[in-house]
PDB file of N, CA and C in Angstrom:
ATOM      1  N   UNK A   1       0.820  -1.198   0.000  1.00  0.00           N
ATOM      2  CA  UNK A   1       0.000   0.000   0.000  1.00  0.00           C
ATOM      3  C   UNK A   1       0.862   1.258   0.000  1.00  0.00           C
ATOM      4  N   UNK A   2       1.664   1.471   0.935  1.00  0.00           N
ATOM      5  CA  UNK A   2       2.584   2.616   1.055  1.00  0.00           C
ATOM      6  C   UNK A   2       3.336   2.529  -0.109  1.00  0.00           C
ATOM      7  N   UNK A   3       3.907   1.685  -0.840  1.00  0.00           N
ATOM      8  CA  UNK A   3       5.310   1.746  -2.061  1.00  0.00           C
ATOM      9  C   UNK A   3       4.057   2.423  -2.892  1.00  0.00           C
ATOM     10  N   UNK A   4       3.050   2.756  -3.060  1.00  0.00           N
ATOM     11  CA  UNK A   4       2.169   3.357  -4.450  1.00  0.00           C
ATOM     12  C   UNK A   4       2.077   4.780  -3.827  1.00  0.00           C
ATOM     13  N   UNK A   5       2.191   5.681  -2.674  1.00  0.00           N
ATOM     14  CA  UNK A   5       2.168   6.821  -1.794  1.00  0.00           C
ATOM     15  C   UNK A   5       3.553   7.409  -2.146  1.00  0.00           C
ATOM     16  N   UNK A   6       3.277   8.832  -2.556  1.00  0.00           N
ATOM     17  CA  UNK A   6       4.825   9.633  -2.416  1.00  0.00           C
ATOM     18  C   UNK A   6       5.359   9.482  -0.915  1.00  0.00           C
ATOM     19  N   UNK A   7       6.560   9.903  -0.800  1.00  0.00           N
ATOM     20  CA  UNK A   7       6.892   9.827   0.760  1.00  0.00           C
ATOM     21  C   UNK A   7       6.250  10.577   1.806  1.00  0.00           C
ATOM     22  N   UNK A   8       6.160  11.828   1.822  1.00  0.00           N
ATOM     23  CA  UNK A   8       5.092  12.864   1.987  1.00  0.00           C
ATOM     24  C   UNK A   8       4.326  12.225   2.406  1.00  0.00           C
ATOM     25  N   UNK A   9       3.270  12.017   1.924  1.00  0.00           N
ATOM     26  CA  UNK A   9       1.951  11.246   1.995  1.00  0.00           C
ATOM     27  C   UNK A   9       2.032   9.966   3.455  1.00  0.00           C
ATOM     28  N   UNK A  10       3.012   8.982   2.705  1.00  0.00           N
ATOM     29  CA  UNK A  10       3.226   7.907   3.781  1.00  0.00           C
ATOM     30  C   UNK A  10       3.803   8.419   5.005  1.00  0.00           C
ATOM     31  N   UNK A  11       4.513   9.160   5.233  1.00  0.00           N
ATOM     32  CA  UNK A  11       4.851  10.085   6.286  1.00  0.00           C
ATOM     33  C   UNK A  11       3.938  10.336   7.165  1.00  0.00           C
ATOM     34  N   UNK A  12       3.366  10.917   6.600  1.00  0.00           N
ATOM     35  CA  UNK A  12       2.044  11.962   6.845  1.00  0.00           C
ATOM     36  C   UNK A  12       1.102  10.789   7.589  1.00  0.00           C
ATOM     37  N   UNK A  13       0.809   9.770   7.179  1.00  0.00           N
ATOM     38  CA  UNK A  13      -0.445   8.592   7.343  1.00  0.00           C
ATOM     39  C   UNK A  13       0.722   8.192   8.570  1.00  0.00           C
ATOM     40  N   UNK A  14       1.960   7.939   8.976  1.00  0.00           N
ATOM     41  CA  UNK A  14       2.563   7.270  10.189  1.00  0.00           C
ATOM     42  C   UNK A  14       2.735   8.350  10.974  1.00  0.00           C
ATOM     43  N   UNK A  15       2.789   9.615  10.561  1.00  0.00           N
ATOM     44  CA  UNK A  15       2.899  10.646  12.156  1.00  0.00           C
ATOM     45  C   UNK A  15       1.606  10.361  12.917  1.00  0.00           C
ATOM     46  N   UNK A  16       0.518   9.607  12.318  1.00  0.00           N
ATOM     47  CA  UNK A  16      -1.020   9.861  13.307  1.00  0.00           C
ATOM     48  C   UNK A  16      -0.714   9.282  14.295  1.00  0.00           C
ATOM     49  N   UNK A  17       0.029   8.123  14.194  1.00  0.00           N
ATOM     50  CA  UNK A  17       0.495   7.389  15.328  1.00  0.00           C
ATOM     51  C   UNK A  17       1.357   7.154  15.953  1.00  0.00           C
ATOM     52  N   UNK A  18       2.207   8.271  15.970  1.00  0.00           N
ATOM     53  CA  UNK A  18       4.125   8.293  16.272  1.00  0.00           C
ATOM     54  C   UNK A  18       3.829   9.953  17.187  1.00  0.00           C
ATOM     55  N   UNK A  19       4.276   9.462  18.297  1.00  0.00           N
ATOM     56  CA  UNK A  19       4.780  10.791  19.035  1.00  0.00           C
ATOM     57  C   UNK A  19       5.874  10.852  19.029  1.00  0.00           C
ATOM     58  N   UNK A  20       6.305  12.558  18.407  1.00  0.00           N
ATOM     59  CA  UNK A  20       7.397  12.754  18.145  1.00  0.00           C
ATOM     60  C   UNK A  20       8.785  12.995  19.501  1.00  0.00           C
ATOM     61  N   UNK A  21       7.993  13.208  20.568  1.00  0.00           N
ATOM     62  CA  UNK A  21       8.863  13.048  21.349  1.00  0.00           C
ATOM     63  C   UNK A  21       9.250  11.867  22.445  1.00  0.00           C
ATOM     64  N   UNK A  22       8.672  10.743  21.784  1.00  0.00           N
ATOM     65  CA  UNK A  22       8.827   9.551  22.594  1.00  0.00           C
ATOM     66  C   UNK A  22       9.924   9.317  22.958  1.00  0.00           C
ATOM     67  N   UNK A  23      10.750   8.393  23.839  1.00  0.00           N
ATOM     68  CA  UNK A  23      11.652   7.472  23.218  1.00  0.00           C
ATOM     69  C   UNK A  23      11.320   5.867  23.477  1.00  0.00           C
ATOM     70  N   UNK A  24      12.004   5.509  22.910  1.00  0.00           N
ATOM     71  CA  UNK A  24      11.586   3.953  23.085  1.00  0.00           C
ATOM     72  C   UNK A  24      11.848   3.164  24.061  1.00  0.00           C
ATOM     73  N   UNK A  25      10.777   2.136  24.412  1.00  0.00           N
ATOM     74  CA  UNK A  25      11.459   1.390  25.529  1.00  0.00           C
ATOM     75  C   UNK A  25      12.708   0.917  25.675  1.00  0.00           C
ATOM     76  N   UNK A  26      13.190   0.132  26.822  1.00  0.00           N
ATOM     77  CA  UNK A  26      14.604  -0.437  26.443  1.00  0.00           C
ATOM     78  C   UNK A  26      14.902  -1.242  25.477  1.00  0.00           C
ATOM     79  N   UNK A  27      13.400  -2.258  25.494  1.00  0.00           N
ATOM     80  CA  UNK A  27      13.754  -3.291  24.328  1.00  0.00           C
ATOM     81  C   UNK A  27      13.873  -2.648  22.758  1.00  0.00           C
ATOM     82  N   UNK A  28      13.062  -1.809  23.063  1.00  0.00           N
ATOM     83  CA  UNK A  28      13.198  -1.334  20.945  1.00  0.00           C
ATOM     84  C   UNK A  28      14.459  -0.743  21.094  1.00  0.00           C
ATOM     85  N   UNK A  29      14.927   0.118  22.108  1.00  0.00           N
ATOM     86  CA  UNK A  29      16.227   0.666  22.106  1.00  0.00           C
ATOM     87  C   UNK A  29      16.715  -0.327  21.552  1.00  0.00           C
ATOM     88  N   UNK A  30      17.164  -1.591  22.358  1.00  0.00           N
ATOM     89  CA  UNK A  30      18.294  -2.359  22.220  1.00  0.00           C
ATOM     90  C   UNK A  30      18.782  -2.875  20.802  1.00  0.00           C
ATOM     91  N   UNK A  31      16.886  -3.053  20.495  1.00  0.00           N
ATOM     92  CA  UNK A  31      16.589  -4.050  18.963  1.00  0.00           C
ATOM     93  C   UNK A  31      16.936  -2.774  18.088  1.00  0.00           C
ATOM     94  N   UNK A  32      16.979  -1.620  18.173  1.00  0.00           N
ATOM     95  CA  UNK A  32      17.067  -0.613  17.126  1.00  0.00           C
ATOM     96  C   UNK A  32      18.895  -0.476  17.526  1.00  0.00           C
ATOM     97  N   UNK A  33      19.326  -0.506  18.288  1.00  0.00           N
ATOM     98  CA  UNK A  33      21.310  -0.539  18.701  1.00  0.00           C
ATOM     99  C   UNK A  33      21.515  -1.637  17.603  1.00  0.00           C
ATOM    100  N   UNK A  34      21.331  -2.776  17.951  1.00  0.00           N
ATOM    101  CA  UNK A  34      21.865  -4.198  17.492  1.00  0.00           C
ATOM    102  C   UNK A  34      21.827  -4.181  16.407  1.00  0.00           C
ATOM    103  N   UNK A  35      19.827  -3.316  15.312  1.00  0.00           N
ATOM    104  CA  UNK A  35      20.160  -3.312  14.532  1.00  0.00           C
ATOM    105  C   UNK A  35      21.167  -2.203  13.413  1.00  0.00           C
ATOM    106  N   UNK A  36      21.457  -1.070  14.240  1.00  0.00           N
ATOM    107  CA  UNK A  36      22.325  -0.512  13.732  1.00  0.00           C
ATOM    108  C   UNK A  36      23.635  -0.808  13.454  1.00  0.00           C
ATOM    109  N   UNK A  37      24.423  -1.913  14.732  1.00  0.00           N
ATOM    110  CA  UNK A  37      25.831  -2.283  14.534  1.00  0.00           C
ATOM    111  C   UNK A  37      25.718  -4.011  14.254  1.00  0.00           C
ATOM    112  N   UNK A  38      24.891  -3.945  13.440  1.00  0.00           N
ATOM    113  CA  UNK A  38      24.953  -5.509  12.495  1.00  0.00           C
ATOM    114  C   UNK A  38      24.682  -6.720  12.901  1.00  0.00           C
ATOM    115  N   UNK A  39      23.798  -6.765  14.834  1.00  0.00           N
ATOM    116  CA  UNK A  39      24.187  -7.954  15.289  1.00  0.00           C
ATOM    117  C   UNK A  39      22.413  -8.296  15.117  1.00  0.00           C
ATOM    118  N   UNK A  40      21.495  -7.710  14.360  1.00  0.00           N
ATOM    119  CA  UNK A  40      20.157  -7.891  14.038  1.00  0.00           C
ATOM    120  C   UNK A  40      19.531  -7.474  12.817  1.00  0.00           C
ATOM    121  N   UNK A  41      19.115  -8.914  12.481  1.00  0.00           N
ATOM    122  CA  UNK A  41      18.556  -8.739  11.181  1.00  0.00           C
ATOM    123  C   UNK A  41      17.603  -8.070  10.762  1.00  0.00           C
ATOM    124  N   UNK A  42      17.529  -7.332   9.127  1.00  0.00           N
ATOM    125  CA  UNK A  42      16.140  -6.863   9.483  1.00  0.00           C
ATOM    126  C   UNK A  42      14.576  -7.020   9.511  1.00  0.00           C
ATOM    127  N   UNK A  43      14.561  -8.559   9.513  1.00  0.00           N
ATOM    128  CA  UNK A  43      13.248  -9.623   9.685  1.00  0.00           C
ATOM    129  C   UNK A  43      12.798  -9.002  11.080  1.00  0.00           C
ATOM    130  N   UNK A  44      14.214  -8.847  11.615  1.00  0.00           N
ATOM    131  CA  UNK A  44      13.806  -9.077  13.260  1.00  0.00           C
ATOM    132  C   UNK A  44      14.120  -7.701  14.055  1.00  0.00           C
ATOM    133  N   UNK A  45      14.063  -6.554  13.028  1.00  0.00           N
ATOM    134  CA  UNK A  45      13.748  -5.243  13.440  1.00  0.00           C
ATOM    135  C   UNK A  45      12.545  -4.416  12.921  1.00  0.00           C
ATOM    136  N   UNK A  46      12.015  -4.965  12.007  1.00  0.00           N
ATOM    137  CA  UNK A  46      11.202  -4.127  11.258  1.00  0.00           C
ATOM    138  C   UNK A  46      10.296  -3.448  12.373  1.00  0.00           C
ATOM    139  N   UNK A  47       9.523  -4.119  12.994  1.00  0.00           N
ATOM    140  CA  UNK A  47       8.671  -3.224  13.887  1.00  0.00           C
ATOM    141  C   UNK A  47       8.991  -1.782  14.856  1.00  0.00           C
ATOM    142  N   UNK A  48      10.424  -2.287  15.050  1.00  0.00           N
ATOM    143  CA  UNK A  48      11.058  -1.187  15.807  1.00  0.00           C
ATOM    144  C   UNK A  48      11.314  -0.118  15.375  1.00  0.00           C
ATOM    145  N   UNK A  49      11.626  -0.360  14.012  1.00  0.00           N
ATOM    146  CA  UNK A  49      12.132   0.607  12.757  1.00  0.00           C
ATOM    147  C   UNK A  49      11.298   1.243  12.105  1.00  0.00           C
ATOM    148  N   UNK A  50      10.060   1.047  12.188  1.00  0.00           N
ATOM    149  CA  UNK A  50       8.728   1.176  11.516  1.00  0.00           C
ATOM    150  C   UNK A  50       8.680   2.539  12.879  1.00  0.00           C
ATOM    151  N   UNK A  51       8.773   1.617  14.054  1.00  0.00           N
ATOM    152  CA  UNK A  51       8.394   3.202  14.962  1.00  0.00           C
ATOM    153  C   UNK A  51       9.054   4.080  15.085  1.00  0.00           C
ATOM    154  N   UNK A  52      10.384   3.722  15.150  1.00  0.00           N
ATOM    155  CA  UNK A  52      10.908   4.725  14.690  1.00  0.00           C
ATOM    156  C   UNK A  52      11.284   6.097  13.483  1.00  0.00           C
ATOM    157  N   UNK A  53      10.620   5.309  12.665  1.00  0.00           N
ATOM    158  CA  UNK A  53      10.953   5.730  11.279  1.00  0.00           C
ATOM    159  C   UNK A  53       9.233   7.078  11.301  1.00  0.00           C
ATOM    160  N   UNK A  54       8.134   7.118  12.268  1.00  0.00           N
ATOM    161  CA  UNK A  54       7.189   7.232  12.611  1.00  0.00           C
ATOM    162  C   UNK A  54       7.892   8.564  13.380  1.00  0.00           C
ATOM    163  N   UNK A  55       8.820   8.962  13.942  1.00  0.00           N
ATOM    164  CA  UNK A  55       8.926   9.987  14.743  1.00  0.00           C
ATOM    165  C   UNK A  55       9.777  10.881  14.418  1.00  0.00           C
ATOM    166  N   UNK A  56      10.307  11.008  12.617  1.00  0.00           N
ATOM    167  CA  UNK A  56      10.660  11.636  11.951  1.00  0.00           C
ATOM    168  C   UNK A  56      12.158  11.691  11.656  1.00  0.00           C
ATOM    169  N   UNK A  57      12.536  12.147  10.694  1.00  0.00           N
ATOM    170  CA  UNK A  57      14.148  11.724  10.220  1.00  0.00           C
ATOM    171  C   UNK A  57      15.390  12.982  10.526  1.00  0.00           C
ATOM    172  N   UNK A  58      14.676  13.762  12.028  1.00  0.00           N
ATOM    173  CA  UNK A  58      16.169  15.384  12.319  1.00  0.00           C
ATOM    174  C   UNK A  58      17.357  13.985  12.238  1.00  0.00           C
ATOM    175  N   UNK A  59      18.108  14.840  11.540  1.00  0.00           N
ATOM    176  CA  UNK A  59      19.697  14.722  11.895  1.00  0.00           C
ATOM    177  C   UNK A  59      20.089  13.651  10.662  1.00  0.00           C
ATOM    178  N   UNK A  60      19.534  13.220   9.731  1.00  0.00           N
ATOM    179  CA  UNK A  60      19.283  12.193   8.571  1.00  0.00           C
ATOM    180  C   UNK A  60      19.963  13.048   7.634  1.00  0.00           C
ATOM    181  N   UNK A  61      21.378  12.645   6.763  1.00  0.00           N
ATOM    182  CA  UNK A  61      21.337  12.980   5.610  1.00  0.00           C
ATOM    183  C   UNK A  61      20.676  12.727   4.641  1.00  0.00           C
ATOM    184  N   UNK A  62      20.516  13.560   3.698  1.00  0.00           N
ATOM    185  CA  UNK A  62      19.124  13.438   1.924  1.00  0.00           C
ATOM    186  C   UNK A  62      19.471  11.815   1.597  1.00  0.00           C
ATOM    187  N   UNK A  63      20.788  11.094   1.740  1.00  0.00           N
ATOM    188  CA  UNK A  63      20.423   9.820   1.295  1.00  0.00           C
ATOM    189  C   UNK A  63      19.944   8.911   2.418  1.00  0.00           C
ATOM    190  N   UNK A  64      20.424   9.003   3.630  1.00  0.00           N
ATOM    191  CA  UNK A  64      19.863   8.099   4.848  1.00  0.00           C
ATOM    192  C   UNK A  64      18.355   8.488   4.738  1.00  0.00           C
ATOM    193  N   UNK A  65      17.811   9.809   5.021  1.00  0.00           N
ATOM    194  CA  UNK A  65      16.630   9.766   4.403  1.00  0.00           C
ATOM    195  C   UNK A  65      15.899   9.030   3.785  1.00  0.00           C
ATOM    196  N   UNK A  66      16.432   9.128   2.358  1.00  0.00           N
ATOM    197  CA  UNK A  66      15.750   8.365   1.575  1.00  0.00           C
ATOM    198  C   UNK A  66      15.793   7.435   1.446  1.00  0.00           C
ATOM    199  N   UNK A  67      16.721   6.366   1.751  1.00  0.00           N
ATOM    200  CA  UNK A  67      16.419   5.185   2.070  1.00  0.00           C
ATOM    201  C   UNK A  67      15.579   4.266   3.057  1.00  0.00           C
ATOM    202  N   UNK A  68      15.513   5.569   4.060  1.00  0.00           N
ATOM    203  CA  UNK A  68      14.198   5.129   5.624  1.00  0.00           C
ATOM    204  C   UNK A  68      12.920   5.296   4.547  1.00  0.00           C
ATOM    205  N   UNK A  69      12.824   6.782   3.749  1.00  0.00           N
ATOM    206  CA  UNK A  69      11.607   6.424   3.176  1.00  0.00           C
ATOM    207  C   UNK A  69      11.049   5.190   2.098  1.00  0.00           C
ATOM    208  N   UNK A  70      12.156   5.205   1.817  1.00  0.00           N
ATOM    209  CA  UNK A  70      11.964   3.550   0.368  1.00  0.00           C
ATOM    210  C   UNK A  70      11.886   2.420   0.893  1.00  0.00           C
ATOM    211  N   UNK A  71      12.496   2.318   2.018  1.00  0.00           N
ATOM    212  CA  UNK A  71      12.151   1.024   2.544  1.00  0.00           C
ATOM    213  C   UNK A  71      11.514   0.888   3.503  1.00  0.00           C
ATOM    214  N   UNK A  72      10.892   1.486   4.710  1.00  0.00           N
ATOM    215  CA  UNK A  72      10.365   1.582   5.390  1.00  0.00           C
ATOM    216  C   UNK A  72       9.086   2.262   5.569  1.00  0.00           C
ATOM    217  N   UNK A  73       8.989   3.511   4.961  1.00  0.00           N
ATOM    218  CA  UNK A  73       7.730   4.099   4.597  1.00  0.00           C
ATOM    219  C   UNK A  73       7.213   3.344   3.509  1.00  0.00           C
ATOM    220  N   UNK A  74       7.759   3.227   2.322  1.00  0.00           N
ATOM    221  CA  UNK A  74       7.297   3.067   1.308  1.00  0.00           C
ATOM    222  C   UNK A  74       7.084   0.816   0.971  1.00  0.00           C
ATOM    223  N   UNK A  75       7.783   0.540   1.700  1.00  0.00           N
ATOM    224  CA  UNK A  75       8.177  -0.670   1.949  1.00  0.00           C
ATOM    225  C   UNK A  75       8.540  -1.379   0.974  1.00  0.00           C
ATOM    226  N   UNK A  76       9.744  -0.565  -0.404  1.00  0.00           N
ATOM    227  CA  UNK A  76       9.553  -1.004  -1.549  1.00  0.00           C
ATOM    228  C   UNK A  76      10.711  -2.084  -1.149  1.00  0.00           C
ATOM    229  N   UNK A  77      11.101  -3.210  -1.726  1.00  0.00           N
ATOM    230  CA  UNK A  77      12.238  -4.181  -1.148  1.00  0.00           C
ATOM    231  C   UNK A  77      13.549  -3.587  -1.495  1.00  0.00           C
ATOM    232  N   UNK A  78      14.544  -4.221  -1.210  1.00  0.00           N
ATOM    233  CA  UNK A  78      16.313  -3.885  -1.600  1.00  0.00           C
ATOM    234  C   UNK A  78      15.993  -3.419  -2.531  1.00  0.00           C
ATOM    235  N   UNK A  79      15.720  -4.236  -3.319  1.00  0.00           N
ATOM    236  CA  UNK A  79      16.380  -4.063  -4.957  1.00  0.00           C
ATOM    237  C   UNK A  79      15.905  -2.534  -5.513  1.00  0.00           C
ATOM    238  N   UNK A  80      14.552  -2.526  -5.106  1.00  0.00           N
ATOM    239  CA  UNK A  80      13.556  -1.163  -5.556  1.00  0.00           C
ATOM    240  C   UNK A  80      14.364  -0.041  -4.600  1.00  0.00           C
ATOM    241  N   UNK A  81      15.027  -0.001  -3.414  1.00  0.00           N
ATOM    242  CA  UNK A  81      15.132   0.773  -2.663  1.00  0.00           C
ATOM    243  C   UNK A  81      16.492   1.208  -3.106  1.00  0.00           C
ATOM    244  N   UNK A  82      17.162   0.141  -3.398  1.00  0.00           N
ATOM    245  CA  UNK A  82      18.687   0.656  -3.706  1.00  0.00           C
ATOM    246  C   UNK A  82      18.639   1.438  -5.366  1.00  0.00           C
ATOM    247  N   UNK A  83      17.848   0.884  -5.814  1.00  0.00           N
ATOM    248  CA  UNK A  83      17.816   1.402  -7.386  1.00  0.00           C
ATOM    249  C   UNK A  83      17.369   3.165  -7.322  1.00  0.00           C
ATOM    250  N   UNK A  84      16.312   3.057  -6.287  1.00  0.00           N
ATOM    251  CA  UNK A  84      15.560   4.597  -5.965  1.00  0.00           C
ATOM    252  C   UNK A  84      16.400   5.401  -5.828  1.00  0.00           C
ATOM    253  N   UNK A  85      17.913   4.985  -4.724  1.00  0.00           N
ATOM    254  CA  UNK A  85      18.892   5.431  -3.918  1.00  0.00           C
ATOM    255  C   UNK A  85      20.264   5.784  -4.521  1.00  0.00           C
ATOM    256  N   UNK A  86      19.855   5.064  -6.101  1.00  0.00           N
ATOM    257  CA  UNK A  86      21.517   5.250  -6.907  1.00  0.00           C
ATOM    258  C   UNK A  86      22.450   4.541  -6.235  1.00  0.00           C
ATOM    259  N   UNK A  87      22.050   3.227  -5.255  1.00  0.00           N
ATOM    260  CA  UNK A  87      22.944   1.948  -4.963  1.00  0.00           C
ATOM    261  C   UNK A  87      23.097   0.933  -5.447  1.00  0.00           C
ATOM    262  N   UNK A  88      24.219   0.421  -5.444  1.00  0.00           N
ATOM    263  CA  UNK A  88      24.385  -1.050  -6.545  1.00  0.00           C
ATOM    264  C   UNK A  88      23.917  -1.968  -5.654  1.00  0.00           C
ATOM    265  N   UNK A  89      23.230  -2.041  -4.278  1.00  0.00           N
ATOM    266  CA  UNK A  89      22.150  -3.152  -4.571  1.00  0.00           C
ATOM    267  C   UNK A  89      21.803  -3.196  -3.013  1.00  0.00           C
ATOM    268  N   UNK A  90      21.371  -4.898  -2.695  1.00  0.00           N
ATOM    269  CA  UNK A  90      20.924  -4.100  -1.440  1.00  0.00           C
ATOM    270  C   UNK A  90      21.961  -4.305  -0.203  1.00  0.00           C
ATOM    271  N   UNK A  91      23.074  -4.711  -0.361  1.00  0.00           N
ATOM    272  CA  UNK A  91      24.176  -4.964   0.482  1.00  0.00           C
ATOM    273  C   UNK A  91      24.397  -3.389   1.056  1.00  0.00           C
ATOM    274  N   UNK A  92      24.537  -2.386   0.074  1.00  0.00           N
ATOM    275  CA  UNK A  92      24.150  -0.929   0.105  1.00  0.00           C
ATOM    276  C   UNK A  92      23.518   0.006   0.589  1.00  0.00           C
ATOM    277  N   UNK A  93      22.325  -0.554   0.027  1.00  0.00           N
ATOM    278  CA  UNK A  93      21.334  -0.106   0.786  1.00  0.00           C
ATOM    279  C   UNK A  93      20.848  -0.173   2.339  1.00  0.00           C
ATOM    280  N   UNK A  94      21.006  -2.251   2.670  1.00  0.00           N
ATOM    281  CA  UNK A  94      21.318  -2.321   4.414  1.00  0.00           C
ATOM    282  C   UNK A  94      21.943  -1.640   5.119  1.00  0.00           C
ATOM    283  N   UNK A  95      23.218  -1.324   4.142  1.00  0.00           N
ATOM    284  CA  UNK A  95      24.489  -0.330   5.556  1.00  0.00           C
ATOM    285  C   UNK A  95      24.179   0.746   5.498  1.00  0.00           C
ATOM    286  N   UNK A  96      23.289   1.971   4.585  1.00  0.00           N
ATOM    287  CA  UNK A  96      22.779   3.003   4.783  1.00  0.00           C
ATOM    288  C   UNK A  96      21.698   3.541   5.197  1.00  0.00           C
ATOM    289  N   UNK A  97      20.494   2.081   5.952  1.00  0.00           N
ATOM    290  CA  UNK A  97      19.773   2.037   6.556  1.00  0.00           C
ATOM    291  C   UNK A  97      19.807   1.672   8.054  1.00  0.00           C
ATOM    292  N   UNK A  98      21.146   0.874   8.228  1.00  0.00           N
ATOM    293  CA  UNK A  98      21.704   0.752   9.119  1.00  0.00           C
ATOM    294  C   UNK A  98      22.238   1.745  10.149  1.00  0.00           C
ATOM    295  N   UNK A  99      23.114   2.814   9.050  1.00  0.00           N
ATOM    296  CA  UNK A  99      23.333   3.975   9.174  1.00  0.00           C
ATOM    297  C   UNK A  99      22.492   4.869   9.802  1.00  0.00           C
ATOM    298  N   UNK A 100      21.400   4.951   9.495  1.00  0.00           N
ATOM    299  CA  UNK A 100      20.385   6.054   9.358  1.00  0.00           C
ATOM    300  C   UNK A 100      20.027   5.349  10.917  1.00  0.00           C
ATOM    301  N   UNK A 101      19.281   4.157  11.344  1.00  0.00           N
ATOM    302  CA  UNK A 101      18.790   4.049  12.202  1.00  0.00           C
ATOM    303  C   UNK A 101      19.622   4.587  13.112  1.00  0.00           C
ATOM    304  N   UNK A 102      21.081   4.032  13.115  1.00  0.00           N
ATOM    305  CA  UNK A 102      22.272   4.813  14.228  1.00  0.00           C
ATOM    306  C   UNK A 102      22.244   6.398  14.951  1.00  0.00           C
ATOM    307  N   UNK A 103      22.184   6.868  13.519  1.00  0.00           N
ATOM    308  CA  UNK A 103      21.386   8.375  13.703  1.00  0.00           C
ATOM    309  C   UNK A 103      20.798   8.610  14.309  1.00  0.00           C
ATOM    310  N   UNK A 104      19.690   8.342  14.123  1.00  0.00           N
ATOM    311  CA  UNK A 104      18.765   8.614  14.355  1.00  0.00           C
ATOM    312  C   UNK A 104      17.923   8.162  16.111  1.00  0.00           C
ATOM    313  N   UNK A 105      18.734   7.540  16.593  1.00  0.00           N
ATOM    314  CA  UNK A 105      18.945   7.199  17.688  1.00  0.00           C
ATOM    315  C   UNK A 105      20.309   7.388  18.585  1.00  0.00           C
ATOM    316  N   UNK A 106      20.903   8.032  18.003  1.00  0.00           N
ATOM    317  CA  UNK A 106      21.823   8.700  18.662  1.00  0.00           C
ATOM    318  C   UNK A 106      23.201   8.153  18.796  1.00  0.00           C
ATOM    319  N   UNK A 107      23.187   7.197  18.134  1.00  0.00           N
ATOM    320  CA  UNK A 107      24.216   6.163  18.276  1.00  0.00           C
ATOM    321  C   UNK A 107      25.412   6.372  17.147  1.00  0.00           C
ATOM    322  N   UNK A 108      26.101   6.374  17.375  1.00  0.00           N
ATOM    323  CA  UNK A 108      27.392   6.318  16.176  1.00  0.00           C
ATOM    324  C   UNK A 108      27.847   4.775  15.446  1.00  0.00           C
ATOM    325  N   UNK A 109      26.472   3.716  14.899  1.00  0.00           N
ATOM    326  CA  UNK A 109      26.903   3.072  13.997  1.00  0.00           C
ATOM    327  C   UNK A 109      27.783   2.787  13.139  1.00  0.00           C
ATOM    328  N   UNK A 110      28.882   1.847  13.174  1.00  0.00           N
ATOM    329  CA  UNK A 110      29.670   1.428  12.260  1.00  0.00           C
ATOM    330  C   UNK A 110      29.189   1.632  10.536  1.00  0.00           C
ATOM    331  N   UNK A 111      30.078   1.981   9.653  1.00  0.00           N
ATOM    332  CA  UNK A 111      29.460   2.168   8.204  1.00  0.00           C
ATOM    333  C   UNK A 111      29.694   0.678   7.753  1.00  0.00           C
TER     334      UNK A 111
END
């Protein structure tokens, strides 16, 4: 549903339910750490990342950005996300989503 929504839009439909000044419990903390420095997959973060990705992208460079929106807002897969992103694929794309979550949680993630 969201990959057919500009980002904008899908944005817009996940702030209804994202307070922007939350922070997360310990466990999403942890699951959103682990998955920033590689020790969690992202089968087994998506939910965390989803809420997070819900409380907006300060401190995100234009490509970490856009890769939270292609794959997470938009939920288009690797291949669609890295292609969106001008990455050769999704090995690429993981470490700059990886990236971004680090960010975005305050953490200084490994590249």
């Amino acid at each position: 549903l969201f990959a057919e929504l500009e980002p904008a839009l899908a944005q817009a439909l996940c702030d209804g339910d994202a307070q922007s000044d939350s922070i997360p419990d310990d466990t999403e903390q942890r699951i959103l750490r682990d998955f920033a420095h590689h020790r969690r997959s992202w089968p087994d973060s998506i939910a965390a990342i989803n809420k997070l990705a819900g409380r907006g992208y300060s401190g995100l460079d234009p490509m970490s950005e856009k890769v939270m929106k292609q794959r997470v807002l938009q939920r288009k897969n690797w291949k669609q996300c890295a292609e969106a992103c001008g990455l050769s694929g999704r090995k690429q794309a993981e470490t700059a989503l990886r990236r971004a979550v680090g960010i975005l949680i305050g953490d200084n993630a490994p590249d």
